[in-house]
N, C-alpha and C. Protein backbone atom coordinates (compact mmCIF):
# COMPACT_ATOMS: atom_id res chain seq x y z
N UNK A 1 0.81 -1.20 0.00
CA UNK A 1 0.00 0.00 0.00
C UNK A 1 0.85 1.27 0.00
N UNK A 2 1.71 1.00 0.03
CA UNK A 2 2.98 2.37 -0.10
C UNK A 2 3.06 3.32 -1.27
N UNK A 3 3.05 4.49 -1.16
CA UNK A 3 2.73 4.98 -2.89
C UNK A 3 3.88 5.05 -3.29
N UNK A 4 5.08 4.72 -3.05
CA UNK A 4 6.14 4.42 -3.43
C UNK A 4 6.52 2.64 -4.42
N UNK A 5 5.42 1.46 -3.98
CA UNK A 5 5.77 0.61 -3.89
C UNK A 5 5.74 -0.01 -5.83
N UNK A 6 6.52 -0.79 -6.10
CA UNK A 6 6.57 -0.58 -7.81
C UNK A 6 5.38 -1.77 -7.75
N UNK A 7 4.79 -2.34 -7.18
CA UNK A 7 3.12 -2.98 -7.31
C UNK A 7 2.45 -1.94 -7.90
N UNK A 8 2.46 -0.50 -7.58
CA UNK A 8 1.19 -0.11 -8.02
C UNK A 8 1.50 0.53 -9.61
N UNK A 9 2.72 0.15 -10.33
CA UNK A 9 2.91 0.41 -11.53
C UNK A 9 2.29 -0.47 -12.21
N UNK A 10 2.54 -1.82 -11.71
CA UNK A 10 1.61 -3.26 -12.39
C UNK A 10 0.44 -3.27 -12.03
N UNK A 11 -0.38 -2.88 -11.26
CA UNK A 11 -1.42 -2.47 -10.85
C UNK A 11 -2.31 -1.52 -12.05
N UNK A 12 -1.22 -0.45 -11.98
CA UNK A 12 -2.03 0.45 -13.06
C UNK A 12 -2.27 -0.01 -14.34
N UNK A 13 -1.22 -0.91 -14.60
CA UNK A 13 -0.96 -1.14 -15.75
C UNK A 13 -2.21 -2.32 -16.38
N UNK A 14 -2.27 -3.31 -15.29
CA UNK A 14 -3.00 -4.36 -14.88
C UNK A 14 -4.82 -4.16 -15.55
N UNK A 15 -4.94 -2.99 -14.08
CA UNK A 15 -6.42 -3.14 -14.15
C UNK A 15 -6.74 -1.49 -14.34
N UNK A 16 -5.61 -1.04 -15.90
CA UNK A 16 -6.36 0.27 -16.52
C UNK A 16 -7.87 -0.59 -17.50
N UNK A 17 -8.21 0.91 -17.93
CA UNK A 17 -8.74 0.59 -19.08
C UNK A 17 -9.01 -1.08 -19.76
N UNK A 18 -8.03 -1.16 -20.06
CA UNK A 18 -8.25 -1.82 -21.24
C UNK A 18 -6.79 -3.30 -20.59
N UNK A 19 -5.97 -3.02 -19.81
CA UNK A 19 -4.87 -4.59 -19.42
C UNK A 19 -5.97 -5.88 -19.34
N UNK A 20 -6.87 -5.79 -18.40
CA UNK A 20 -7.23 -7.24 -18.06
C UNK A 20 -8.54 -7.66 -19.19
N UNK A 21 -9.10 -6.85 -20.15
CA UNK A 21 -9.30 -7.07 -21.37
C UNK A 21 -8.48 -7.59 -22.82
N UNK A 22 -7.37 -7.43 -22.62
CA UNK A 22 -6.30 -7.88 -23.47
C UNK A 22 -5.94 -9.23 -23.13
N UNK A 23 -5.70 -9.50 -21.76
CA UNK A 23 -5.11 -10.44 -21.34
C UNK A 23 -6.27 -11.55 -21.29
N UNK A 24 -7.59 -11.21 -20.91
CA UNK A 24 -8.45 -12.32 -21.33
C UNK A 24 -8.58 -12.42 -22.67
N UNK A 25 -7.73 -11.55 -23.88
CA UNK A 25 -8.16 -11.76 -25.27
C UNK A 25 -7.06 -12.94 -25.72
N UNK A 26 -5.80 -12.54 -24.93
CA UNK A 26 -4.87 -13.44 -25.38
C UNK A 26 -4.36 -15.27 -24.44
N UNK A 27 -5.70 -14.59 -23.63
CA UNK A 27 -5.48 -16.53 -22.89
C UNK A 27 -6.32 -17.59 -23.89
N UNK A 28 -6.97 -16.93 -25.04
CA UNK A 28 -7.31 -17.61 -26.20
C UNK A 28 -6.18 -18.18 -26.65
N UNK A 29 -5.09 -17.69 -27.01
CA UNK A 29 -3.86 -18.06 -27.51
C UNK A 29 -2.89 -17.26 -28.35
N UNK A 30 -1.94 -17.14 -29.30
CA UNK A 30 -1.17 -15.97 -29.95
C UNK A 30 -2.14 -15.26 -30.51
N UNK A 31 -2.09 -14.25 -30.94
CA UNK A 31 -2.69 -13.57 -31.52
C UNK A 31 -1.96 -11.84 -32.69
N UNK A 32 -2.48 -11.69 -33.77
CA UNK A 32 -1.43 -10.66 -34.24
C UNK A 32 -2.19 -9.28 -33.41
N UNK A 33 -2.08 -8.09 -33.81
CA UNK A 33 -2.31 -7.04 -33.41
C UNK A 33 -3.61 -6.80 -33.59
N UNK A 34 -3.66 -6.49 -35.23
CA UNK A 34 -5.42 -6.32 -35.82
C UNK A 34 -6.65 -7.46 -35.31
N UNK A 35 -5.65 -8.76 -34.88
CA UNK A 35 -7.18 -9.79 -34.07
C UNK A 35 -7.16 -9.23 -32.97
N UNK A 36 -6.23 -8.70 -32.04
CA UNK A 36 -6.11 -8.24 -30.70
C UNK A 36 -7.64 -7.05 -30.81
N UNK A 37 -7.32 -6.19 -31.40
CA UNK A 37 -7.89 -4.54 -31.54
C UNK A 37 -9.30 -4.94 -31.95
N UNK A 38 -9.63 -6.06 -33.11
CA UNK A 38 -10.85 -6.37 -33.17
C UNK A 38 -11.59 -6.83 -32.66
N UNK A 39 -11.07 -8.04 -31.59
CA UNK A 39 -11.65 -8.42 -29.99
C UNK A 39 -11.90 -7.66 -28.92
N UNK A 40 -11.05 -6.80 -29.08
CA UNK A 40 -11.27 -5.23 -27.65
C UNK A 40 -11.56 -4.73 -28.20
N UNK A 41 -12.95 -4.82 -28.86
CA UNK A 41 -13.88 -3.85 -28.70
C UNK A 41 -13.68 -1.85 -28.57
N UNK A 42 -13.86 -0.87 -28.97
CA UNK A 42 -12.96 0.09 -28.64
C UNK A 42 -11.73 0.52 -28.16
N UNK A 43 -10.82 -0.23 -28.19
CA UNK A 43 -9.74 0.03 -28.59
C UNK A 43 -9.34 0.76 -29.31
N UNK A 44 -8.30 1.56 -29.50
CA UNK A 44 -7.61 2.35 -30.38
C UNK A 44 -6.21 1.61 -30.42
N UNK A 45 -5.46 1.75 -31.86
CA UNK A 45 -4.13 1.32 -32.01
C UNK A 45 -3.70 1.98 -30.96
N UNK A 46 -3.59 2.98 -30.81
CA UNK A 46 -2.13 4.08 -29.49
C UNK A 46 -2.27 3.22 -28.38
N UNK A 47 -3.54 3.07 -27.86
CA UNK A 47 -3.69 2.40 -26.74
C UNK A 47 -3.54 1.17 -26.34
N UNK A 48 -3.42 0.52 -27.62
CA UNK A 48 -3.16 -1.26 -27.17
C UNK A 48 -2.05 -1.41 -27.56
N UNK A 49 -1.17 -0.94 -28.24
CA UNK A 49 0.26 -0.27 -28.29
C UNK A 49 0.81 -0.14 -27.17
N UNK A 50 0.13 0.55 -27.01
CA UNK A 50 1.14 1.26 -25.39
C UNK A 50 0.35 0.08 -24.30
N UNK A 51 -0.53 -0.62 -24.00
CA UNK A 51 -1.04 -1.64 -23.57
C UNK A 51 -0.17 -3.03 -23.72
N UNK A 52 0.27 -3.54 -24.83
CA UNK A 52 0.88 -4.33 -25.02
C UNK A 52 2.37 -4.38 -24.52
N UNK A 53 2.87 -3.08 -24.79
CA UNK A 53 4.22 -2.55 -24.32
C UNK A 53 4.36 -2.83 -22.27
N UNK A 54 2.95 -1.92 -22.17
CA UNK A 54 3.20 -2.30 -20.87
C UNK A 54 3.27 -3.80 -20.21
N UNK A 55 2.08 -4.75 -20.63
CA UNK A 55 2.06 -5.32 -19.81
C UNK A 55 3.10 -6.79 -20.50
N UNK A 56 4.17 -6.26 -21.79
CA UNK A 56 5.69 -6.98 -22.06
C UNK A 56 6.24 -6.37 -20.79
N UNK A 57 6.14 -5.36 -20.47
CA UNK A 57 7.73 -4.70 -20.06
C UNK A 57 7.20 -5.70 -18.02
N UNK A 58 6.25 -5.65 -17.72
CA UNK A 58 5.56 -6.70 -16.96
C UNK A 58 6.17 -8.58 -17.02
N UNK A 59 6.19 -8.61 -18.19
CA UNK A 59 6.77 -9.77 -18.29
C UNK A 59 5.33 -10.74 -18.56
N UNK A 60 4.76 -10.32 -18.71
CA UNK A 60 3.14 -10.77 -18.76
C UNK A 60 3.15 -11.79 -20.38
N UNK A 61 3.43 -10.78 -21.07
CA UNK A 61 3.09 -10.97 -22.81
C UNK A 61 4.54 -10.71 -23.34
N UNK A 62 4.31 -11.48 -24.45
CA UNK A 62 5.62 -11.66 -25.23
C UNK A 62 5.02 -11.77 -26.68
N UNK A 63 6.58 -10.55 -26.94
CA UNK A 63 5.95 -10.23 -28.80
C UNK A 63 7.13 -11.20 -29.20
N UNK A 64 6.54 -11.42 -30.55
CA UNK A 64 7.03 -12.79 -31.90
C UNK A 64 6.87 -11.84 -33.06
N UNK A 65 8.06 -11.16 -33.35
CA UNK A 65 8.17 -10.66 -34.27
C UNK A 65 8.95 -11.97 -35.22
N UNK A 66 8.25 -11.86 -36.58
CA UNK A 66 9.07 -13.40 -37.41
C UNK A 66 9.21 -12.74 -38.43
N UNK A 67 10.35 -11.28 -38.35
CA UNK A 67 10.94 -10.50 -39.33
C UNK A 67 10.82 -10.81 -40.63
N UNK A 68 9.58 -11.38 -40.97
CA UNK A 68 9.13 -10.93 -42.05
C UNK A 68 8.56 -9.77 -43.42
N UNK A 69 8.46 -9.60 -44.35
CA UNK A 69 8.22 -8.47 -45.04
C UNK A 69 6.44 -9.20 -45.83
N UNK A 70 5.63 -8.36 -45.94
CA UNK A 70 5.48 -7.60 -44.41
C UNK A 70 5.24 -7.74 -42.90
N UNK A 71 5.49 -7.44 -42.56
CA UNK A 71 5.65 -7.62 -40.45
C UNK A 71 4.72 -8.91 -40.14
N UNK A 72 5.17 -9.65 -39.84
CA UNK A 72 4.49 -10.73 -38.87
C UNK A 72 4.80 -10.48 -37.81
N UNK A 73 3.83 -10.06 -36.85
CA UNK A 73 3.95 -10.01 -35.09
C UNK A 73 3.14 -10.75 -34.86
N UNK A 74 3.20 -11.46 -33.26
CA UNK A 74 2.01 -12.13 -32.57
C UNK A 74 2.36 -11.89 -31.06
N UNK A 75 1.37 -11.72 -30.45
CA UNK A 75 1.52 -11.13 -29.39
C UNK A 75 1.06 -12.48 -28.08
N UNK A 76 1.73 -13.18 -27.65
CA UNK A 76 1.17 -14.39 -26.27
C UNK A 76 1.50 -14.37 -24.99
N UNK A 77 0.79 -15.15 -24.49
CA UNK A 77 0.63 -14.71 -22.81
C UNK A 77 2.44 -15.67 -22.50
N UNK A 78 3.07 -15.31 -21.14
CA UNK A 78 3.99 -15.71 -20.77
C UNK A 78 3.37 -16.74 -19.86
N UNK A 79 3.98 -17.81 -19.30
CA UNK A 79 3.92 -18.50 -17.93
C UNK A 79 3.07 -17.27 -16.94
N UNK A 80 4.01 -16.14 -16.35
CA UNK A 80 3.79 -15.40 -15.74
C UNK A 80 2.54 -14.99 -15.86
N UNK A 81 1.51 -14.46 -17.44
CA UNK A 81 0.69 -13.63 -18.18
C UNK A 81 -0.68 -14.95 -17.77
N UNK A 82 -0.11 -16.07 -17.91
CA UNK A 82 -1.07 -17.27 -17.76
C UNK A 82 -1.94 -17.09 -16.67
N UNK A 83 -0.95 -16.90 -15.72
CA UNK A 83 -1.27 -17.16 -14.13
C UNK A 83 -2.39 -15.73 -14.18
N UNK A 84 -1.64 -14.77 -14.36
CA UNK A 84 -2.88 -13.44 -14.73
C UNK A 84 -3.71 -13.72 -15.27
N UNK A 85 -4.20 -14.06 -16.14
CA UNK A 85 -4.96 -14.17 -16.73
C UNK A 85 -6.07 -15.36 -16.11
N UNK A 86 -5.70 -16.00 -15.17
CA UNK A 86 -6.56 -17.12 -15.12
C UNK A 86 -7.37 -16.26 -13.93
N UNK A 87 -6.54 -15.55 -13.15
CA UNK A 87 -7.11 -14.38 -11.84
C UNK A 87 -8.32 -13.40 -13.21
N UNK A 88 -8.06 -13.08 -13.91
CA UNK A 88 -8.76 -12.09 -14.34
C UNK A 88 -9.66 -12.83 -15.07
N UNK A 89 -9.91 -14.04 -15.75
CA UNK A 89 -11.06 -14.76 -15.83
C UNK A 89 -12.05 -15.17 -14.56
N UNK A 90 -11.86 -15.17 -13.53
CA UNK A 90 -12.25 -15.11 -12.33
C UNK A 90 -13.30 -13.87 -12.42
N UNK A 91 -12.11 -12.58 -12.11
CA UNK A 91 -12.90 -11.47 -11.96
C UNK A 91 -13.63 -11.04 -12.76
N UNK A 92 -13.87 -11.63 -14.33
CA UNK A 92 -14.54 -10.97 -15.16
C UNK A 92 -15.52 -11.96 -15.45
N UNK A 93 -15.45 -12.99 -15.23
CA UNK A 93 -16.62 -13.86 -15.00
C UNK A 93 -17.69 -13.52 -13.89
N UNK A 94 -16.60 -12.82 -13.06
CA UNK A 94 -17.67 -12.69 -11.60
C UNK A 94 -18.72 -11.24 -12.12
N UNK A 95 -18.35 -10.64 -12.87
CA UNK A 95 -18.92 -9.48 -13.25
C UNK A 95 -20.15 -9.69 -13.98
N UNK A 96 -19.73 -10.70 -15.08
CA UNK A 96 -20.82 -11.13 -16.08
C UNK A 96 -22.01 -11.75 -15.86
N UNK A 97 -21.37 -12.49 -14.30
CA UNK A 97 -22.72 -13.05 -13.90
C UNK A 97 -23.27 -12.38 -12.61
N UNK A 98 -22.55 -11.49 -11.98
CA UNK A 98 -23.04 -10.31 -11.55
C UNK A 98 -23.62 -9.30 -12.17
N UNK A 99 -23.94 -8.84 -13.22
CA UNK A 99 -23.94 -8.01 -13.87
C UNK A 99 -25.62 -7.80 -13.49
N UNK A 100 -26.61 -8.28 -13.67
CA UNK A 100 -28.15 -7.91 -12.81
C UNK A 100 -28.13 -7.51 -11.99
N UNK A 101 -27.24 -7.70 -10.82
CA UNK A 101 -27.76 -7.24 -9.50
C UNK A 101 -26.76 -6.36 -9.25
N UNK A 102 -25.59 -5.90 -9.90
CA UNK A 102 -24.83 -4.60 -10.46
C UNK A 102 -25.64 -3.90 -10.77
N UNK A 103 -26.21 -3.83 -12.02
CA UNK A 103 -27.29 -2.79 -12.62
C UNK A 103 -27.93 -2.05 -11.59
N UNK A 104 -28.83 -3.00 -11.00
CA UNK A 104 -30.06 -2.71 -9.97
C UNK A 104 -29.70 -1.21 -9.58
N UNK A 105 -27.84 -1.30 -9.07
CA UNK A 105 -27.69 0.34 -7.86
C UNK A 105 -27.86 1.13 -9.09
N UNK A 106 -27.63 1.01 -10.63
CA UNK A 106 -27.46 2.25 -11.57
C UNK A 106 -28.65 3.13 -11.80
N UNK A 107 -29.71 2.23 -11.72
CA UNK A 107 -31.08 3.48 -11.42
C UNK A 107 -31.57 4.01 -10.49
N UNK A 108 -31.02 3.48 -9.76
CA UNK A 108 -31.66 4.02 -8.30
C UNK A 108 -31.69 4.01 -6.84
């Protein structure tokens, strides 16, 4: 809980926007960029860019560039990214089937 502590960089990084949406896109399996962006739903390139970057530099996801012309990338979960990802199928399952009695507080 320290605002010093480098948890809350993976944290941010984790459960912004759009991390634990990616990471349930890629416990499907490799994936290139344009399947990534078309599964997340609003997404923007800048952002799953800089999304992807983060949660590599995490150690989470690992890019496969196969220096090809033109660019073959694929973007997959690590050992590490696995284990995340199986926590964030959890939590986003718990949502989905929470999601009725979530609503309920939004009107009223």
């Amino acid at each position: 809980m320290a605002a010093a502590c480098p948890s809350r960089d993976v944290l941010r990084r984790l459960t912004g926007r759009w991390g634990m949406l990616v990471l349930w896109a890629l416990a499907e399996g490799p994936q290139r960029f344009g399947s990534l962006r078309r599964q997340v739903g609003g997404i923007s390139e800048r952002m799953l860019a800089q999304t992807l970057q983060g949660l590599e530099t995490d150690g989470l996801v690992l890019r496969h560039d196969f220096g090809t012309v033109p660019p073959h990338v694929e973007y997959a979960l690590t050992p590490l990214g696995h284990e995340a990802a199986a926590r964030v199928d959890a939590l986003l399952g718990w949502i989905e089937s929470s999601l009725p009695r979530i609503a309920q507080g939004w009107n009223g």
